[in-house]
N, C-alpha and C. Protein backbone atom coordinates (compact mmCIF):
# COMPACT_ATOMS: atom_id res chain seq x y z
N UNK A 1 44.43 148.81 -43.62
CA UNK A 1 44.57 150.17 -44.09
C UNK A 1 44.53 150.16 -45.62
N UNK A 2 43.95 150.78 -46.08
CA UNK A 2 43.72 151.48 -48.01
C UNK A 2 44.74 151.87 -48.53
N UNK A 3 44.91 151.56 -49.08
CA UNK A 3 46.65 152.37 -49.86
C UNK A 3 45.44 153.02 -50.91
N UNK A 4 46.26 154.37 -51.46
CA UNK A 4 45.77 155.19 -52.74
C UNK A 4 47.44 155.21 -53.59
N UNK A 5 47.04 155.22 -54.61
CA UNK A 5 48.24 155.52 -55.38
C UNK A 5 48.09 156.84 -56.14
N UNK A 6 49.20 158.27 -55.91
CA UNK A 6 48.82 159.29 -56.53
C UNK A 6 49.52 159.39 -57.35
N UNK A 7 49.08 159.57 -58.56
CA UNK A 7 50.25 159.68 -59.57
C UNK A 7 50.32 161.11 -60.00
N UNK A 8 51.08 161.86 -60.14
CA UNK A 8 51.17 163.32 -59.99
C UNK A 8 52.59 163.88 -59.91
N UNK A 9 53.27 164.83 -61.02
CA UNK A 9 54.42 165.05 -60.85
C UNK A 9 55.00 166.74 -60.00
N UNK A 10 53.58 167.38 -59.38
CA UNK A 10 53.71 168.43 -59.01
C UNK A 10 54.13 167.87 -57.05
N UNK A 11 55.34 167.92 -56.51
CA UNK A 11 55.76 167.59 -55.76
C UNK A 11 54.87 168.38 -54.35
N UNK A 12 55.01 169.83 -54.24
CA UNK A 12 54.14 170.09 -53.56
C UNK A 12 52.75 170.13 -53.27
N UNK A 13 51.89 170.13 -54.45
CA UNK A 13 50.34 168.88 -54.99
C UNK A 13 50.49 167.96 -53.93
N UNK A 14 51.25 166.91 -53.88
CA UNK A 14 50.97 165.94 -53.58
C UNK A 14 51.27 165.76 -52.45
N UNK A 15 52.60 166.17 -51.91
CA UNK A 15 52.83 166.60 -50.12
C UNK A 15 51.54 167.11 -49.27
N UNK A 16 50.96 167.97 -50.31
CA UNK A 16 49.58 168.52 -49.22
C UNK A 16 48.92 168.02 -49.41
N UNK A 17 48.24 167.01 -50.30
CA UNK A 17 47.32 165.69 -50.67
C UNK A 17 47.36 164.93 -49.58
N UNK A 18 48.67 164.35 -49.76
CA UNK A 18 49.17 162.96 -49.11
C UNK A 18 48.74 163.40 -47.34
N UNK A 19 49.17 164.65 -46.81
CA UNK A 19 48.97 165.02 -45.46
C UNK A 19 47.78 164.92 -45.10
N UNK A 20 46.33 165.38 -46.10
CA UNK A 20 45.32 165.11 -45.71
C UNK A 20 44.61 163.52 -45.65
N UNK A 21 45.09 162.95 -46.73
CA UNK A 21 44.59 161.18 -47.07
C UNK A 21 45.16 160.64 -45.86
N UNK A 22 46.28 160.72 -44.97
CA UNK A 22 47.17 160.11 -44.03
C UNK A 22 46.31 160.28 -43.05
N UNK A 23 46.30 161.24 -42.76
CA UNK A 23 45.01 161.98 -41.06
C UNK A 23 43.79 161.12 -41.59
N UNK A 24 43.95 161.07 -42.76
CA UNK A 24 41.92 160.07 -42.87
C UNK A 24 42.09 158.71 -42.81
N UNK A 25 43.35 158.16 -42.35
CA UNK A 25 43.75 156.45 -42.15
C UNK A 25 43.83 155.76 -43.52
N UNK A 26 44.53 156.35 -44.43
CA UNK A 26 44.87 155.64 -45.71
C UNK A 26 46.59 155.84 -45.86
N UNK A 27 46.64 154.91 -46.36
CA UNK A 27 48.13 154.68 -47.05
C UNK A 27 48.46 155.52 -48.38
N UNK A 28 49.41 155.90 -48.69
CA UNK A 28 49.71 156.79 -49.57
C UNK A 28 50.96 155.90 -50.30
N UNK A 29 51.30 155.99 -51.95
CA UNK A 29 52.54 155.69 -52.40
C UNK A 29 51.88 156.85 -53.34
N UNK A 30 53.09 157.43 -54.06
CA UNK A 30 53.49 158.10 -54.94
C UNK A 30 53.89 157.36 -56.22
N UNK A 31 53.80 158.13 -57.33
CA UNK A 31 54.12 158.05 -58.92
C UNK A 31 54.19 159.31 -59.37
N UNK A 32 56.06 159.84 -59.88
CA UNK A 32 55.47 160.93 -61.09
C UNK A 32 55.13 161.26 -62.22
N UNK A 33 55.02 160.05 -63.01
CA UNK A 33 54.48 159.80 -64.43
C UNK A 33 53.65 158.17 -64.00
N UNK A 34 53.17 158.45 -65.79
CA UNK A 34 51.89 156.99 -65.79
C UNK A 34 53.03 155.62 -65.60
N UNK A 35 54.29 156.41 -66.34
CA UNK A 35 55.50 154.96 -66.37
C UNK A 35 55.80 154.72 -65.00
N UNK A 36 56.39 154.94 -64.26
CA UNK A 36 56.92 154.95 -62.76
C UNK A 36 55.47 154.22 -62.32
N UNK A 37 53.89 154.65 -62.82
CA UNK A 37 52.84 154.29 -61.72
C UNK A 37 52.83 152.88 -62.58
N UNK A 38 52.12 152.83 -63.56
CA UNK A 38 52.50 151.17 -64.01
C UNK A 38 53.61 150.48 -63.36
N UNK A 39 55.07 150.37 -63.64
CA UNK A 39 55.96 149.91 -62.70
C UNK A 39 55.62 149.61 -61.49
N UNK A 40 55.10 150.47 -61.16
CA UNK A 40 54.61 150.24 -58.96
C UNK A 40 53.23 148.91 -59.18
N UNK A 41 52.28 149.26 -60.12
CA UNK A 41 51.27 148.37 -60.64
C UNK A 41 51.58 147.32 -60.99
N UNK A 42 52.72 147.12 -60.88
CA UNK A 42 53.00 145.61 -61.68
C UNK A 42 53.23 144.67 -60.20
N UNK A 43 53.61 145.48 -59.12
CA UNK A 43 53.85 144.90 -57.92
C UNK A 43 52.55 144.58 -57.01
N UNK A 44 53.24 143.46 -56.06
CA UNK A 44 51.82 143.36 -55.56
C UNK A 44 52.54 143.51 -53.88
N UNK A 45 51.38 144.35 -53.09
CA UNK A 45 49.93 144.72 -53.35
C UNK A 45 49.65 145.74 -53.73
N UNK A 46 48.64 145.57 -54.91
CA UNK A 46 48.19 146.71 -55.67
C UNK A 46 47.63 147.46 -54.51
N UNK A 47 47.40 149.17 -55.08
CA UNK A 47 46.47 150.07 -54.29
C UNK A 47 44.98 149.71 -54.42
N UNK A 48 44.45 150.32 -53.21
CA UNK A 48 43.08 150.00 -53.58
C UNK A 48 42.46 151.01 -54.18
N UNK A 49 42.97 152.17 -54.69
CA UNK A 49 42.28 153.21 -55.89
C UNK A 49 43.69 154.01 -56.11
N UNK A 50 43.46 154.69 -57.33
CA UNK A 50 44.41 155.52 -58.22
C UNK A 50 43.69 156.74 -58.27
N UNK A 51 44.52 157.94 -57.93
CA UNK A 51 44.70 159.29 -58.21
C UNK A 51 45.29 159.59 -59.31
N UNK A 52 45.07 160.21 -60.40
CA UNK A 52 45.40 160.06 -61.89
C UNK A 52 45.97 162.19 -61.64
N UNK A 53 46.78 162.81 -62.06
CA UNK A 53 46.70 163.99 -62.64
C UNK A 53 47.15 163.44 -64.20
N UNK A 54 46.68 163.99 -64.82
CA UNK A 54 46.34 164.42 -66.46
C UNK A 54 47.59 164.93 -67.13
N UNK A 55 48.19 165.76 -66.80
CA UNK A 55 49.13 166.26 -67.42
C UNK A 55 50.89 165.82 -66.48
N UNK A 56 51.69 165.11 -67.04
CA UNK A 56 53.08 165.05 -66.66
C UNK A 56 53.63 164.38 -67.70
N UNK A 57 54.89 164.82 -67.34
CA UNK A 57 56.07 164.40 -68.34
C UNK A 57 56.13 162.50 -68.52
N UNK A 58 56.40 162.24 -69.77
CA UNK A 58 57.17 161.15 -69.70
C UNK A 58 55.79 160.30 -70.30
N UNK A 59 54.69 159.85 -69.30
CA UNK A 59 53.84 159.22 -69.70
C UNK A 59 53.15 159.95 -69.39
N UNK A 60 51.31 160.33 -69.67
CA UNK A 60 50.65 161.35 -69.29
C UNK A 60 49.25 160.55 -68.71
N UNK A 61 48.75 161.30 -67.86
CA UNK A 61 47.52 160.60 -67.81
C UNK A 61 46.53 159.98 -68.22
N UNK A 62 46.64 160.45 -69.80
CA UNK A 62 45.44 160.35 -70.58
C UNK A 62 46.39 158.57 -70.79
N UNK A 63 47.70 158.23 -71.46
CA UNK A 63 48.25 157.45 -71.48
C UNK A 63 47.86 156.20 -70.48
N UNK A 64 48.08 156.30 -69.12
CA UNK A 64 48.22 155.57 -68.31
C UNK A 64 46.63 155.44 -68.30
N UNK A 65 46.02 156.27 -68.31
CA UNK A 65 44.43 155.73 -68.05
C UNK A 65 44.22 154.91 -69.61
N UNK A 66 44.78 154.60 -70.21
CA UNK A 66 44.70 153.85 -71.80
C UNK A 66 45.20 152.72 -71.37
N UNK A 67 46.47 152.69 -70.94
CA UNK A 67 46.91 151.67 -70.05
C UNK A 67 46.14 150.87 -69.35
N UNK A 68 45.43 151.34 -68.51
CA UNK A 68 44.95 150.66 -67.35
C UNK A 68 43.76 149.97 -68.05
N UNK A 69 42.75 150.62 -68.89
CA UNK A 69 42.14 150.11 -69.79
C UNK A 69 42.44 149.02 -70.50
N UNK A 70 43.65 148.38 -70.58
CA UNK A 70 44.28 147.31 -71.65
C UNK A 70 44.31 146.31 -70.55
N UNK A 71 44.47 146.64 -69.44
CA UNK A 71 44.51 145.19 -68.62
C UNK A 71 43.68 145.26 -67.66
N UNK A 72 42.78 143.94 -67.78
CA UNK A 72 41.23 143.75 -66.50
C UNK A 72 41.77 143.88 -65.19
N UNK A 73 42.99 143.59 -65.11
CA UNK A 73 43.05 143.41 -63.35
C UNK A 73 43.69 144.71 -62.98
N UNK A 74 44.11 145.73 -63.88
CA UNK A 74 44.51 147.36 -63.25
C UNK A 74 42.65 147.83 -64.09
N UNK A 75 42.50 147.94 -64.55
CA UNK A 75 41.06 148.72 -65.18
C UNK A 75 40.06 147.94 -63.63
N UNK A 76 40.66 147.09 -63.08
CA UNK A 76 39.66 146.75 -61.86
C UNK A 76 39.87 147.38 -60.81
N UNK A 77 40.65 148.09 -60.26
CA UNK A 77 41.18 149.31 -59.64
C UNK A 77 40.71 150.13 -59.73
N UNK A 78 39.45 151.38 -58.67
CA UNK A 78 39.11 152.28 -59.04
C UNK A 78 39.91 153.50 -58.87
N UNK A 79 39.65 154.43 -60.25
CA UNK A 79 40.59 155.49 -60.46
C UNK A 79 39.66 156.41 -60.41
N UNK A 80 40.43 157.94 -60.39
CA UNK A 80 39.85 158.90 -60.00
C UNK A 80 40.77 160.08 -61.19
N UNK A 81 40.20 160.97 -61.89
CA UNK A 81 41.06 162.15 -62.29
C UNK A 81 41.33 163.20 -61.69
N UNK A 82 42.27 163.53 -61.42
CA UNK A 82 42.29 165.26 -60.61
C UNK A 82 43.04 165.82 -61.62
N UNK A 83 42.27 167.02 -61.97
CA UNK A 83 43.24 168.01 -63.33
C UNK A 83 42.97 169.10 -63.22
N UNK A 84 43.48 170.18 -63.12
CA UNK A 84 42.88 171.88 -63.56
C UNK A 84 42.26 172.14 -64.76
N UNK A 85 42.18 171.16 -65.55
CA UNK A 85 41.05 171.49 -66.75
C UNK A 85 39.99 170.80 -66.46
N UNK A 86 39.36 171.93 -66.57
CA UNK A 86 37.62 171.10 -66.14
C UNK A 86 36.77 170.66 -67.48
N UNK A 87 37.29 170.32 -68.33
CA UNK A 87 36.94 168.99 -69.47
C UNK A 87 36.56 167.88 -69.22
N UNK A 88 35.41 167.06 -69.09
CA UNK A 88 35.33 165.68 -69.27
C UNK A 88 35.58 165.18 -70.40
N UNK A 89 35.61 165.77 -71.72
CA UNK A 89 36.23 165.15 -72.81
C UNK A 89 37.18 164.35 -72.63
N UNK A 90 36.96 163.20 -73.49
CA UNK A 90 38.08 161.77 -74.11
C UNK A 90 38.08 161.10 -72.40
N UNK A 91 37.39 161.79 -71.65
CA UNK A 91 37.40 160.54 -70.23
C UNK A 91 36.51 159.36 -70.33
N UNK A 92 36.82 158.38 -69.35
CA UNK A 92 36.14 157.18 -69.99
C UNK A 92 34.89 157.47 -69.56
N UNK A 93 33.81 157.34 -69.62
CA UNK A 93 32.75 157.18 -68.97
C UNK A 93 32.67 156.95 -67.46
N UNK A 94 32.04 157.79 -66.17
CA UNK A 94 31.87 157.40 -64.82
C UNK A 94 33.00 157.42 -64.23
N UNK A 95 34.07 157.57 -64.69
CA UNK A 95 35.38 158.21 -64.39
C UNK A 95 35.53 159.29 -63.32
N UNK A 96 35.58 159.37 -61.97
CA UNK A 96 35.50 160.58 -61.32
C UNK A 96 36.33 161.62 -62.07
N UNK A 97 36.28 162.82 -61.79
CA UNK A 97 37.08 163.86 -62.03
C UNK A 97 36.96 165.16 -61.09
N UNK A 98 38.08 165.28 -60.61
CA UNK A 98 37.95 166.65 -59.26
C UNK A 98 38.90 167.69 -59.87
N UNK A 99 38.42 168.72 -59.90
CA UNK A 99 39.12 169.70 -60.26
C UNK A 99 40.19 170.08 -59.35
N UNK A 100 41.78 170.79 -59.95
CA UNK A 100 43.24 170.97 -59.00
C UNK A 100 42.66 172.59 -59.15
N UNK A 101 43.25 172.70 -58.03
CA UNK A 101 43.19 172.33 -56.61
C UNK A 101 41.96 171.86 -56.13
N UNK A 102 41.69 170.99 -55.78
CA UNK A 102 40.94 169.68 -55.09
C UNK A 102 40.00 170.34 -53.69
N UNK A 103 38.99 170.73 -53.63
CA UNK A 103 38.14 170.70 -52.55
C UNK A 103 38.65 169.24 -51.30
N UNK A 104 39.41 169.25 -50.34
CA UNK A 104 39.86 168.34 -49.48
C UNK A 104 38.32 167.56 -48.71
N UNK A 105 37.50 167.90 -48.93
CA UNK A 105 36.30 167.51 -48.12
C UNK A 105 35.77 166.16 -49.61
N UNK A 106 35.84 166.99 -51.04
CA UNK A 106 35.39 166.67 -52.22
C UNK A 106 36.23 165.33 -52.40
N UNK A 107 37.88 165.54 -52.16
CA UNK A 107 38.99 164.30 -52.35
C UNK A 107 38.57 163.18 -51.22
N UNK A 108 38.40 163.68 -49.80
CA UNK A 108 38.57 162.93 -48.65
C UNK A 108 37.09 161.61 -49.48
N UNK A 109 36.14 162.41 -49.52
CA UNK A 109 34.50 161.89 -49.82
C UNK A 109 35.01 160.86 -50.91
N UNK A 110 35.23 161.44 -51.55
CA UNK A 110 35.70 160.20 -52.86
C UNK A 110 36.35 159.11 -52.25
N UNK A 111 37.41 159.38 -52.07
CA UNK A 111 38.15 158.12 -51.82
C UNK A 111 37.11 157.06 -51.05
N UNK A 112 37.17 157.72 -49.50
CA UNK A 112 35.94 156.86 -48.79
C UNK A 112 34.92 155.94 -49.52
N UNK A 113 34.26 156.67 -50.82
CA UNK A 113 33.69 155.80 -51.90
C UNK A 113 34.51 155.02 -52.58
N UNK A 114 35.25 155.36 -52.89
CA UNK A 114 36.14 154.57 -53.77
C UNK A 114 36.24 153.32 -53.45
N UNK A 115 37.18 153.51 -51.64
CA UNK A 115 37.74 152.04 -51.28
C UNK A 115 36.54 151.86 -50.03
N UNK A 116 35.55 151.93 -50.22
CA UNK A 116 34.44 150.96 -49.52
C UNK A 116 34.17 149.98 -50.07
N UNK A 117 34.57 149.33 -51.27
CA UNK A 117 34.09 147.80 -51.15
C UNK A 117 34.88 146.74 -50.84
């Protein structure tokens, strides 16, 4: 089974996320800042892709995706952005990005790409 890691501090966001990724045979852990998701990242077994939201307290997305960038073996983890600003600005290059609220057909599809290899 796929674990996803969502990092996201909007509690009900992610309850209705998590309900759909579960019915599609993936594993779910939670993070509500980039700090708490690093922490979980430091453990093993890593997820096999990251759900990023952009904006939360404490550490922010843009942060943790800087993060993940600094070390080869989390930047080897494919990540995904979900944000209500539909900006690709300051994203890294090839970086997914799904707009919140999330088309569930658009999230389900991704992932499936994501953790197929």
């Amino acid at each position: 089974m796929k674990t996803i890691l969502m990092v996201d501090d909007d509690e009900d966001f992610h309850e209705a996320l998590e309900a759909a990724v579960v019915r599609r045979g993936f594993s779910v852990r939670h993070a509500s800042n980039g700090r708490e998701a690093l922490r979980q990242l430091a453990a093993i077994p890593r997820p096999d892709a990251i759900l990023i939201d952009l904006m939360m307290p404490d550490m922010n997305g843009w942060q943790l995706l800087e993060a993940l960038g600094r070390d080869p073996d989390l930047a080897a983890i494919p990540a995904a952005v979900m944000s209500a600003s539909s900006s690709r600005l300051g994203l890294p290059a090839g970086l997914a990005h799904l707009p919140k609220p999330c088309d569930l057909r658009d999230l389900l599809a991704l992932l499936d790409h994501m953790c197929a290899g």
